[in-house]
Protein backbone atom coordinates (compact mmCIF):
# COMPACT_ATOMS: atom_id res chain seq x y z
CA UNK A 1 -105.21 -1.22 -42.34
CA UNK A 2 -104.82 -2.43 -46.09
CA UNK A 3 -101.36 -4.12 -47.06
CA UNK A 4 -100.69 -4.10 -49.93
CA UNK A 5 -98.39 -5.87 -51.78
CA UNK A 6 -96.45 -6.34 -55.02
CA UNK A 7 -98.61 -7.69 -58.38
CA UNK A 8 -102.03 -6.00 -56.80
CA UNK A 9 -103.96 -4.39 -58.74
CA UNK A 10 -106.10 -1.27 -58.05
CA UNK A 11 -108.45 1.04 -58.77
CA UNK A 12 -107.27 4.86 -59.08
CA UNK A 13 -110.04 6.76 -56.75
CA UNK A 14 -109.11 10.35 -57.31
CA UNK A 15 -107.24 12.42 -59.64
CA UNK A 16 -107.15 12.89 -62.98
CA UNK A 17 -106.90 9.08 -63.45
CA UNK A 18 -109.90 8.45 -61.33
CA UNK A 19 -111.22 5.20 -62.56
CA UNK A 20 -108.02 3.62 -64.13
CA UNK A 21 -106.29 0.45 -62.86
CA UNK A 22 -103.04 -0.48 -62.52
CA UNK A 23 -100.68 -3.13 -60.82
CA UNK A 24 -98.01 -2.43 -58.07
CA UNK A 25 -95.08 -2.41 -58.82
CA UNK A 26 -93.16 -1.23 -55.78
CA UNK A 27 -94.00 0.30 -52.57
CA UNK A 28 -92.45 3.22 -50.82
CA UNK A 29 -93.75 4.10 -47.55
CA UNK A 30 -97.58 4.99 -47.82
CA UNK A 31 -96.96 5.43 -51.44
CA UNK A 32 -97.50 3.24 -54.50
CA UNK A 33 -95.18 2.94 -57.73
CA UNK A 34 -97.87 2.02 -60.36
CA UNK A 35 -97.81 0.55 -63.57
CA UNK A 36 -100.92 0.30 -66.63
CA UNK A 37 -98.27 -1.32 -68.89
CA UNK A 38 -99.26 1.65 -71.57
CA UNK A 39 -98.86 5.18 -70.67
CA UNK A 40 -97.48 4.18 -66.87
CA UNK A 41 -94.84 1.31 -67.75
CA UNK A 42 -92.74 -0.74 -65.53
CA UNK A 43 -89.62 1.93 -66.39
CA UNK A 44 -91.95 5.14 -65.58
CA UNK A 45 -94.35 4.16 -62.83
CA UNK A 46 -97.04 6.42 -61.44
CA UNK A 47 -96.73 7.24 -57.60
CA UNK A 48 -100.09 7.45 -55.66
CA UNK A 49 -100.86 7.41 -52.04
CA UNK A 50 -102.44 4.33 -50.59
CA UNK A 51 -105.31 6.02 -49.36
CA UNK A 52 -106.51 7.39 -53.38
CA UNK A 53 -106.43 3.97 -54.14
CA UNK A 54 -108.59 0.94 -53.78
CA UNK A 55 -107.76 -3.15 -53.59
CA UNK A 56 -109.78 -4.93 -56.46
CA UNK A 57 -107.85 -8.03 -57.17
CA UNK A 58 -105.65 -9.59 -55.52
CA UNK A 59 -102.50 -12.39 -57.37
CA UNK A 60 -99.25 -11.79 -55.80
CA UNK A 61 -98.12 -15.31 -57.63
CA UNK A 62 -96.49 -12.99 -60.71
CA UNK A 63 -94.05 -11.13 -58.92
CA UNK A 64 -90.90 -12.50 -60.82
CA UNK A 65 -93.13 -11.62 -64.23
CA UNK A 66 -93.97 -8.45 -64.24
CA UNK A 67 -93.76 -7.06 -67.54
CA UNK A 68 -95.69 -4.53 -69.42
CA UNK A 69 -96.99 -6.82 -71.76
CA UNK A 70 -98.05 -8.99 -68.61
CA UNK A 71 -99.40 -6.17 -66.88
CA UNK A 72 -101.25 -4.77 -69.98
CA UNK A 73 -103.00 -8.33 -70.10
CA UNK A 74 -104.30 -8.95 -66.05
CA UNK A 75 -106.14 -5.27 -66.62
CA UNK A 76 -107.53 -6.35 -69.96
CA UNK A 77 -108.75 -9.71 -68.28
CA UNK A 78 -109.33 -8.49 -65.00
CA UNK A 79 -111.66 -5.79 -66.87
CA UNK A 80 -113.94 -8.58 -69.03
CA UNK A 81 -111.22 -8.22 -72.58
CA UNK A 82 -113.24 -5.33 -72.76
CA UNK A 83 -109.92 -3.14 -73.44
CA UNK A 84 -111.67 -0.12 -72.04
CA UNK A 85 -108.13 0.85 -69.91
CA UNK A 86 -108.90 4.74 -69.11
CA UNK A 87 -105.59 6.79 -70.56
């Protein structure tokens, strides 16, 4: 079994946000609180369960920085600078 843990980032594998990525933010139980930095910010987060989600990349080093500027900028890098961040 995954654990996952605060500053994660994933990959959204079903719903209406299949295909977007976000960090975690929180964790409660075998759900996720979520966070894009844009439409799902730190104060709003989305809540997914684990199992419609998938690891990508893993830096648990920025949990005392998590910001939505911060947030909005791992995605951007993690995705190439592209800034192709699916609303």
């Amino acid at each position: 079994m995954i654990e996952y843990k605060i500053g994660e980032m994933v990959k959204s594998l079903a719903g209406h946000d299949k295909d977007s990525y976000y960090m975690i933010i929180g964790k409660e139980g075998e759900v996720l609180l979520l966070a894009d930095g844009r439409l799902k910010t730190i104060e709003k987060p989305k809540k997914k369960k684990t199992k419609h989600v998938q690891l990508v990349h893993s830096k648990t080093d920025t949990i005392g920085n998590l910001t939505n500027e911060y947030i909005k900028h791992e995605i951007k890098q993690y995705l190439g600078g592209t800034g192709n961040v699916k609303d």
